[in-house]
Protein backbone atom coordinates (compact mmCIF):
# COMPACT_ATOMS: atom_id res chain seq x y z
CA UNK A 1 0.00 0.00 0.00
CA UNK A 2 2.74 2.40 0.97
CA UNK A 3 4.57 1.81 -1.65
CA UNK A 4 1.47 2.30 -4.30
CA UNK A 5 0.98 5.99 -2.95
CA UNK A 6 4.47 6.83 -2.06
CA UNK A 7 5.26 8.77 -5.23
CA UNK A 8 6.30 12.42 -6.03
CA UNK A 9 3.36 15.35 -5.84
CA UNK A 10 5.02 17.92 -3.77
CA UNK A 11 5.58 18.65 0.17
CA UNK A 12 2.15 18.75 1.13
CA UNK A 13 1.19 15.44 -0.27
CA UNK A 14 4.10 13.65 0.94
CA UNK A 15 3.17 15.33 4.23
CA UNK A 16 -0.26 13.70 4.02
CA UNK A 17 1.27 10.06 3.31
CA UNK A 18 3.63 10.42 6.63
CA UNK A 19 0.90 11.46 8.79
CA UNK A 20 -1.09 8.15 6.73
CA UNK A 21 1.97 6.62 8.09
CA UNK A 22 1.30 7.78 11.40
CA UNK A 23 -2.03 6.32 11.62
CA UNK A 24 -1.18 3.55 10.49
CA UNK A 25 1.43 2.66 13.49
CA UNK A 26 -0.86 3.79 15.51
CA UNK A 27 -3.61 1.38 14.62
CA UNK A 28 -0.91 -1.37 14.56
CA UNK A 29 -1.08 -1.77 11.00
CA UNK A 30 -4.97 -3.85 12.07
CA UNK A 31 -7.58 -3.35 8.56
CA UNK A 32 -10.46 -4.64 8.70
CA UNK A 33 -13.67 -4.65 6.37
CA UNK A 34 -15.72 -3.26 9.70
CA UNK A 35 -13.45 -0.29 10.12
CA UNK A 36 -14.39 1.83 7.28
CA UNK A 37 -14.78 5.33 5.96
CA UNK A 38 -18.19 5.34 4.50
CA UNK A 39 -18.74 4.11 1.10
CA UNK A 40 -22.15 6.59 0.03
CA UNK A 41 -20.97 8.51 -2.55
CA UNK A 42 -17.54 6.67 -2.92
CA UNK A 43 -15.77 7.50 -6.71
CA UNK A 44 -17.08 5.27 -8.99
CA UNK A 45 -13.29 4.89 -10.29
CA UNK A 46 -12.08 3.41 -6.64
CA UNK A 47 -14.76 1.52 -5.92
CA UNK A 48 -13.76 -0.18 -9.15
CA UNK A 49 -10.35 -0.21 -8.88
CA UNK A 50 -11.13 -1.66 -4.56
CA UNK A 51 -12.80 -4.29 -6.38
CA UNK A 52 -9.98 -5.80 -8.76
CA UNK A 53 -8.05 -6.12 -6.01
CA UNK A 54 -6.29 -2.91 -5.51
CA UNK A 55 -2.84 -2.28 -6.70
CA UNK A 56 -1.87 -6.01 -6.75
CA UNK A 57 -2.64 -6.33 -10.35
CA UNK A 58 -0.55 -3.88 -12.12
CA UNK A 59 -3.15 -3.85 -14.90
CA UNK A 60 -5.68 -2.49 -12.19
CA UNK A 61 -4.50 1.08 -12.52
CA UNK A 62 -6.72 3.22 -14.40
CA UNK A 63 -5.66 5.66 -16.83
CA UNK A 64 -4.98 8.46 -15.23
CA UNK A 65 -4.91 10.81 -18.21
CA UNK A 66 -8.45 9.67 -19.28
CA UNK A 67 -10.23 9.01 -15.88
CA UNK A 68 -8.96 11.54 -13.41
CA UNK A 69 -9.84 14.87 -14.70
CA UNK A 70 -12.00 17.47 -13.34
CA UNK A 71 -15.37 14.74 -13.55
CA UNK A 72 -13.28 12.51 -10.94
CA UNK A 73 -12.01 15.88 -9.47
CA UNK A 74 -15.73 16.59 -8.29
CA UNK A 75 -16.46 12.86 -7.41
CA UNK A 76 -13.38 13.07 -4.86
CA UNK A 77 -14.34 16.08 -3.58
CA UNK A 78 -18.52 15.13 -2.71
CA UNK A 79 -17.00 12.13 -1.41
CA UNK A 80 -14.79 14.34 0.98
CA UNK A 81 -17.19 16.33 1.70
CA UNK A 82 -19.86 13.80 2.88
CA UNK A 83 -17.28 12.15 4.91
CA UNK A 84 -16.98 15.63 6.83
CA UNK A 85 -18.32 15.42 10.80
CA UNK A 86 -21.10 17.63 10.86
CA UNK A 87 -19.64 20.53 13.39
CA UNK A 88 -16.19 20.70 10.40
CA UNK A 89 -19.55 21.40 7.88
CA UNK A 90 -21.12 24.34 9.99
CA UNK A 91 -17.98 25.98 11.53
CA UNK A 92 -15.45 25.88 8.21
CA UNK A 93 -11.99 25.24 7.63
CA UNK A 94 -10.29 27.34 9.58
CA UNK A 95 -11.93 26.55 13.03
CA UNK A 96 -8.98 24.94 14.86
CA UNK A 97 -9.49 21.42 16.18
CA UNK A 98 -10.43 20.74 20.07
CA UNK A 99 -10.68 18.18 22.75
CA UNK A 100 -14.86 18.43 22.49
CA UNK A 101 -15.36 18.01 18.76
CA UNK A 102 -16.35 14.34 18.00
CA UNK A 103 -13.41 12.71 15.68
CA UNK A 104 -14.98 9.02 16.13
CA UNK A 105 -16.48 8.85 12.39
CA UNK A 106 -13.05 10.06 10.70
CA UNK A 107 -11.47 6.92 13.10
CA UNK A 108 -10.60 4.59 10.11
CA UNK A 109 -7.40 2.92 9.01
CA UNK A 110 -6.47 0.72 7.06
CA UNK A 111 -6.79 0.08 2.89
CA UNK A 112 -10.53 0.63 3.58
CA UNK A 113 -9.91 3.75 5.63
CA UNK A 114 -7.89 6.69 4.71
CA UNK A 115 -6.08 5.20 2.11
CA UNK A 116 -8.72 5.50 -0.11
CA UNK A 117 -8.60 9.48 -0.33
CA UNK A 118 -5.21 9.29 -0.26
CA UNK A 119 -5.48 7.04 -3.70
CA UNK A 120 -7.44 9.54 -5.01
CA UNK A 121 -5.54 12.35 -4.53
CA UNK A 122 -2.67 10.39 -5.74
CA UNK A 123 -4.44 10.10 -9.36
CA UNK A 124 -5.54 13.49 -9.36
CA UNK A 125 -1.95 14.83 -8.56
CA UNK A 126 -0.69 12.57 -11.02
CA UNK A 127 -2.61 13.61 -13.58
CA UNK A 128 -2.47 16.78 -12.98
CA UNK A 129 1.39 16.31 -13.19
CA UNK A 130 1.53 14.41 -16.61
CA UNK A 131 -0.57 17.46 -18.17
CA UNK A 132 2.02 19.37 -17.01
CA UNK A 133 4.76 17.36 -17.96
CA UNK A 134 6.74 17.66 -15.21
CA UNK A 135 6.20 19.07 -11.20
CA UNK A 136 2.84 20.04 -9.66
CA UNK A 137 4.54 22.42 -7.01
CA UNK A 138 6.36 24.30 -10.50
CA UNK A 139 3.23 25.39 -12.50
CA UNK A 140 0.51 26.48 -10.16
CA UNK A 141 -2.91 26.68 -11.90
CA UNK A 142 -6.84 27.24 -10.96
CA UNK A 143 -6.74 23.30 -11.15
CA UNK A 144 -3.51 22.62 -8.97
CA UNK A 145 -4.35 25.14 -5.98
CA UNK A 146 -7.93 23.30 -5.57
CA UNK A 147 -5.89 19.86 -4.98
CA UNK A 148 -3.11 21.60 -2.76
CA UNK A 149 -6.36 22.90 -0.70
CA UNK A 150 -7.92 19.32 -0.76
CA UNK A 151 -4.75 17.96 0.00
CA UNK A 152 -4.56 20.22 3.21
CA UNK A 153 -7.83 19.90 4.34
CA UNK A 154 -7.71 15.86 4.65
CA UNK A 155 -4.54 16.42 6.30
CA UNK A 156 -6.11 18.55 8.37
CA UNK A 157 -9.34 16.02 9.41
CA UNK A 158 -7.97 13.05 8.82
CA UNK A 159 -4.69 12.89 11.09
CA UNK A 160 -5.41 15.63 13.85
CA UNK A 161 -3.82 13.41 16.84
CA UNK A 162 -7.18 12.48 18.79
C-alpha cells in the first residue's frame, strides 16, 4: 500500500502520506472490512479499482490521463465532503481542532480507511502532473491550488492526533 501511494506530488502530499503513516502505526497496522470510511458517494473509479483487487494487479491502474480529470475531481471532492463530521460542515476550515469536537467517524485505518482518499488524490496529482509534464509544485494553476487545498484539508481532518 505504501509503496502504491508513495510517489512524487510535492511537500504537502508527501506530508499527508507520513501522517497516513502515522495512523497507520498507531492502529498497529490492524484493517479490517468493519473499520471503514463510508462508502455513500464513494468515486465510482475506486470503488472499481477496490474491487480488482487494488494495486496487486498492475493492470488495475486506471488511466490516469483519461479518468482523473476534473469529472473525478468533483467525485473526490462530494465524497470528501460527505465524509466531513457535521460541526467541520457548519464551523469551516479554519476553526482549529479541540478536545470536544467528535473525531470518532473520521477513526478509520487501514486500505478501507484513509487510504482511499489518499489514492485519489494520488491520481488526481498525477494527472495533474503528466498534463504538465513535469512538477505540480512548478506550475501552479486554478486546477492545482484546488488539490493543494484538498490535500490540506484531509490532512487537516484526517490525522489531527485524537
Amino acid at each position: 500500500a505504501f509503496n502504491y501511494i508513495n510517489v512524487t506530488l510535492g511537500p504537502q502530499y508527501q506530508r499527508l502520506v507520513v501522517a497516513w503513516i502515522a495512523l497507520e502505526r498507531s492502529s498497529h497496522w490492524q484493517s479490517s472490512r468493519e473499520n471503514r470510511l463510508s462508502p455513500k458517494k464513494h468515486p465510482e473509479l475506486l470503488s472499481k479499482w477496490v474491487n480488482r483487487r487494488r494495486y496487486l494487479i498492475k493492470a488495475n491502474e486506471p488511466d490516469i490521463n483519461k479518468d482523473c480529470g476534473r469529472d473525478f475531481v468533483e467525485g473526490v471532492r462530494t465524497w470528501w465532503e460527505s465524509l466531513k463530521p457535521t460541526w467541520r460542515l457548519k464551523q469551516g476550515s479554519a476553526i482549529p481542532p479541540s478536545e470536544e469536537q467528535d473525531w470518532k467517524e473520521l477513526d478509520k485505518y487501514g486500505v478501507n480507511g484513509w487510504y482511499g482518499i489518499i489514492v485519489c488524490l494520488k491520481w488526481i496529482g498525477t494527472n495533474l502532473q503528466n498534463r504538465r509534464g513535469g512538477s505540480v509544485e512548478n506550475l501552479i494553476d486554478k486546477d492545482t491550488q484546488e488539490w493543494l487545498d484538498l490535500v490540506e484539508d484531509v490532512s487537516w481532518l484526517a490525522f489531527k492526533e485524537h
